[in-house]
N, C-alpha and C. Protein backbone atom coordinates (compact mmCIF):
# COMPACT_ATOMS: atom_id res chain seq x y z
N UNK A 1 0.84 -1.16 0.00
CA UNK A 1 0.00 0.00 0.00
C UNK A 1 0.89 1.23 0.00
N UNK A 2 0.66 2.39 -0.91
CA UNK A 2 1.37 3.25 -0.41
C UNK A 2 0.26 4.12 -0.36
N UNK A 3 0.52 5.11 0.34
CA UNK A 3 -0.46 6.44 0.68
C UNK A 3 0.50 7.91 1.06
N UNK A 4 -0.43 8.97 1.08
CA UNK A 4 0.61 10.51 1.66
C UNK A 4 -0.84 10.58 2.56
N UNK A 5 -0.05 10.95 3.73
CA UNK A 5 -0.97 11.99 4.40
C UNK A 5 -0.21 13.11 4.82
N UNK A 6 -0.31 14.03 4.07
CA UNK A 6 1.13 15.43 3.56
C UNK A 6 2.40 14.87 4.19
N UNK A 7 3.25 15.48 4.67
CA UNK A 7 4.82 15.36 4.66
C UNK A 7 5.23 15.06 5.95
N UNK A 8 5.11 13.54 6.58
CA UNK A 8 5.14 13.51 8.33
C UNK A 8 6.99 13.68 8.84
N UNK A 9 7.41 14.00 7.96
CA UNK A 9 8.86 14.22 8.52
C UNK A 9 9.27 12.90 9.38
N UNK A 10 10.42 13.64 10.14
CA UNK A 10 11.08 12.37 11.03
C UNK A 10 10.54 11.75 12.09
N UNK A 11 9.33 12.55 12.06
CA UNK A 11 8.47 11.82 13.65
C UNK A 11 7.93 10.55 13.16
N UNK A 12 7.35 10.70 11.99
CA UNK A 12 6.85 9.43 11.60
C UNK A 12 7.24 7.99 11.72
N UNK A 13 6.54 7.15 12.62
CA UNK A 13 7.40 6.03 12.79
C UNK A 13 5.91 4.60 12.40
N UNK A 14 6.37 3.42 12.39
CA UNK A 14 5.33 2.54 12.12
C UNK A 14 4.49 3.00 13.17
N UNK A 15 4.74 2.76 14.71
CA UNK A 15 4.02 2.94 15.70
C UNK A 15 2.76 3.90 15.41
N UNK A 16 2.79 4.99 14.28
CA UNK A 16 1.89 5.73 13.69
C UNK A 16 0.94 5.39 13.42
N UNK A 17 0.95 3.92 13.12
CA UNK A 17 0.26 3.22 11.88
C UNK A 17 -0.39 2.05 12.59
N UNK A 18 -1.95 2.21 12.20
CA UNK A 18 -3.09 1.19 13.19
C UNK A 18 -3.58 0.20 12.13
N UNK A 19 -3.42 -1.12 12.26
CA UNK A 19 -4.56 -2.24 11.48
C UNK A 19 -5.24 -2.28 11.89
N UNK A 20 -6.57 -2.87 11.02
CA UNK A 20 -7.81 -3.23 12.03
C UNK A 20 -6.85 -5.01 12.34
N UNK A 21 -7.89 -5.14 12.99
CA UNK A 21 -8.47 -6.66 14.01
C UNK A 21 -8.14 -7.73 12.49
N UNK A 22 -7.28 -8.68 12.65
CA UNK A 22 -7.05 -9.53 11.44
C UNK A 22 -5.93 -9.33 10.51
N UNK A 23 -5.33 -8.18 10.90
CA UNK A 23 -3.94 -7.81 10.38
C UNK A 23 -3.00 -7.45 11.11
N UNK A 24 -1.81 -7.65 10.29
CA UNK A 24 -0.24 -7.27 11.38
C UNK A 24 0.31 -6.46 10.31
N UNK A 25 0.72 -4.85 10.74
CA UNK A 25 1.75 -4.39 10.27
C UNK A 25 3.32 -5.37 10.53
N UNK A 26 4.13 -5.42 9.50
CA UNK A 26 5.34 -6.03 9.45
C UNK A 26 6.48 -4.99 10.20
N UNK A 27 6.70 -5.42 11.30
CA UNK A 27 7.96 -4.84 12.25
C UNK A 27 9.09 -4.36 10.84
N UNK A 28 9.39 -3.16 11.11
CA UNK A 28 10.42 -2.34 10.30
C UNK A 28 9.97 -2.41 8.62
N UNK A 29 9.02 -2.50 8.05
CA UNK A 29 9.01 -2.31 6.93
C UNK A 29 8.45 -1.01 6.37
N UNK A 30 8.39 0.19 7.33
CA UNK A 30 7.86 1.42 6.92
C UNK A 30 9.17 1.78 6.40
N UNK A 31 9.23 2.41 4.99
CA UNK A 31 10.05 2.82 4.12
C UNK A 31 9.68 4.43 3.55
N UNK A 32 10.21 4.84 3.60
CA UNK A 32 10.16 6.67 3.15
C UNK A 32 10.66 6.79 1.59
N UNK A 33 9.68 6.80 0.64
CA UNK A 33 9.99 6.63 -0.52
C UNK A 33 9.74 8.11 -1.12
N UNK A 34 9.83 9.15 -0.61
CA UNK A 34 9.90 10.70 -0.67
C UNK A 34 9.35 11.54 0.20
N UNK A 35 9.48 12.85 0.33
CA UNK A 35 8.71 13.41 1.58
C UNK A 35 7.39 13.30 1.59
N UNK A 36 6.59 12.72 0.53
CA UNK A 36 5.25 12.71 1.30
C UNK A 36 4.52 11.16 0.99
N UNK A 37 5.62 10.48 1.05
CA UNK A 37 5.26 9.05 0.28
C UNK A 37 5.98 8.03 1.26
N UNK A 38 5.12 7.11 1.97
CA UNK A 38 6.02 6.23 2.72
C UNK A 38 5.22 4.59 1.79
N UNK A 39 6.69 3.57 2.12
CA UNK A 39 5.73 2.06 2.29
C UNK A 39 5.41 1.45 3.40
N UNK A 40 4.61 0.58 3.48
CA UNK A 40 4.61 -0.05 4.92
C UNK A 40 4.05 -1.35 4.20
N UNK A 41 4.33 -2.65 4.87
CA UNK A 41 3.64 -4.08 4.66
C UNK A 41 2.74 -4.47 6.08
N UNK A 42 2.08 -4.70 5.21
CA UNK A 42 0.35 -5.24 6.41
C UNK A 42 0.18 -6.58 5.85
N UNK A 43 0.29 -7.90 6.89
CA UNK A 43 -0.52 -8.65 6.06
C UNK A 43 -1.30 -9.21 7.27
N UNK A 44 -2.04 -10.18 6.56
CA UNK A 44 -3.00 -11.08 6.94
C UNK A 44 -3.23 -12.07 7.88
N UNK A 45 -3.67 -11.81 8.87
CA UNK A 45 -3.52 -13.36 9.85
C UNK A 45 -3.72 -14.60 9.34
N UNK A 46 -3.63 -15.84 9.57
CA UNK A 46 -4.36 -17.16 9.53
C UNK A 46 -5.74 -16.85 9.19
N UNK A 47 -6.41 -17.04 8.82
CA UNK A 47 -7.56 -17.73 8.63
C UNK A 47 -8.79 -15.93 8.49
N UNK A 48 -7.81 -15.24 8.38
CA UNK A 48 -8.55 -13.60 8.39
C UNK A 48 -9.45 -13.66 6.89
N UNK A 49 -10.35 -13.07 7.35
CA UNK A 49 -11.63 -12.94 6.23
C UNK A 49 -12.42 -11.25 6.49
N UNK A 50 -12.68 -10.52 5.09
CA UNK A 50 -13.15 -9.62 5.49
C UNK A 50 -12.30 -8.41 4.91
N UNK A 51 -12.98 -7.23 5.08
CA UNK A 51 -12.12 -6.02 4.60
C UNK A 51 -11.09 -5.43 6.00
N UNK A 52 -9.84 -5.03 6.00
CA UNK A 52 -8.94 -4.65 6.47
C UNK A 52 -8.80 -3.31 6.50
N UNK A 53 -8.63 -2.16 7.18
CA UNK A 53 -7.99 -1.07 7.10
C UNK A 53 -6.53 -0.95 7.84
N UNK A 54 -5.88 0.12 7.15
CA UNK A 54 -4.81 0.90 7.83
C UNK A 54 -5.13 2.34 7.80
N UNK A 55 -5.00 2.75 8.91
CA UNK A 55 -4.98 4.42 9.19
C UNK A 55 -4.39 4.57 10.35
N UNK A 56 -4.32 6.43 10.31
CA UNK A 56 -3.48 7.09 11.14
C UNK A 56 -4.27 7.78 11.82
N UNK A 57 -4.01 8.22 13.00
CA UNK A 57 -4.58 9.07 13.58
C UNK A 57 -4.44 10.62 13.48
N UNK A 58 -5.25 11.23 13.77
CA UNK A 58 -5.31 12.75 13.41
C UNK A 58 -4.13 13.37 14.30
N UNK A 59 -3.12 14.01 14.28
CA UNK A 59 -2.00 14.22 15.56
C UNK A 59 -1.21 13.76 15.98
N UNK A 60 -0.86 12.32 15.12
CA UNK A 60 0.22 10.93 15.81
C UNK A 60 1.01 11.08 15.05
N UNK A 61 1.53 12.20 14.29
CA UNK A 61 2.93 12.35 13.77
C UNK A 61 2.67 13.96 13.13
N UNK A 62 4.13 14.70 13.16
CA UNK A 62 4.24 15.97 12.90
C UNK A 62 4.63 16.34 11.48
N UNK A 63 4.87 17.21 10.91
CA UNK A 63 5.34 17.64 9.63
C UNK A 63 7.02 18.18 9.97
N UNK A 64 7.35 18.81 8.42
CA UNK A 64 8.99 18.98 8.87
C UNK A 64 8.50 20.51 9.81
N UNK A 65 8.08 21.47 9.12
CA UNK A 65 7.06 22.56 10.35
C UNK A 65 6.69 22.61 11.51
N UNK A 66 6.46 21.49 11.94
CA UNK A 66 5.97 20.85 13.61
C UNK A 66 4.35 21.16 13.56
N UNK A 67 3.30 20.93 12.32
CA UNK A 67 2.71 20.76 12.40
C UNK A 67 1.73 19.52 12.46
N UNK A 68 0.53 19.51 13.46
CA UNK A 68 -0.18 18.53 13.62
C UNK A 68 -0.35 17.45 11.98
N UNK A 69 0.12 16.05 12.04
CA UNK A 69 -0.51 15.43 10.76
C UNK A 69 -2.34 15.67 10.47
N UNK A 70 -2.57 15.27 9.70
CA UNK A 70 -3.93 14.77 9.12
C UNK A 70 -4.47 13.42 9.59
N UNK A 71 -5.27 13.12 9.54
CA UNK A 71 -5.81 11.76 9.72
C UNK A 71 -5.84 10.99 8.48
N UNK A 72 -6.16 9.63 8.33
CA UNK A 72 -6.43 8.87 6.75
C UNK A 72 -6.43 7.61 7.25
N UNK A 73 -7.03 7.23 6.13
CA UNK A 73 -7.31 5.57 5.83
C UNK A 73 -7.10 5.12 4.99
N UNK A 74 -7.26 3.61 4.97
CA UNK A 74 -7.60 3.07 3.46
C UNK A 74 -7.54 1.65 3.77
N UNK A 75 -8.49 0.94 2.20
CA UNK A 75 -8.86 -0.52 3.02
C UNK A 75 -8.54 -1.17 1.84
């Protein structure tokens, strides 16, 4: 998945980053593929069925500015 939610600078860490119920973000695979472009790998539990999200919370990471992030999703 890749996504921007504008430019989270260096605060940005996986810890940012929420699955629903049935998924595992992959320990260290958030990758910074430009300032407003990261990767991250999510996968699938055993036996998981159903639609999945990843999102961020509104305030759980800053810009290079020290401004509040945005919130977002996606499934």
């Amino acid at each position: 998945m890749v996504n921007s939610w504008g430019s989270p600078g260096a605060s940005f860490t996986d810890s940012d980053i929420q699955v629903s119920a049935g998924l595992t973000l992959v320990a260290g695979s958030l990758t910074m593929v430009d300032a407003t472009h990261y990767t991250a790998t999510v996968t699938a539990d055993d036996g998981f069925t159903g639609t999945g999200t990843v999102s961020l919370a509104a305030g759980s990471y800053t810009d290079a500015a020290l401004n509040l992030g945005l919130a977002g999703s996606d499934t």
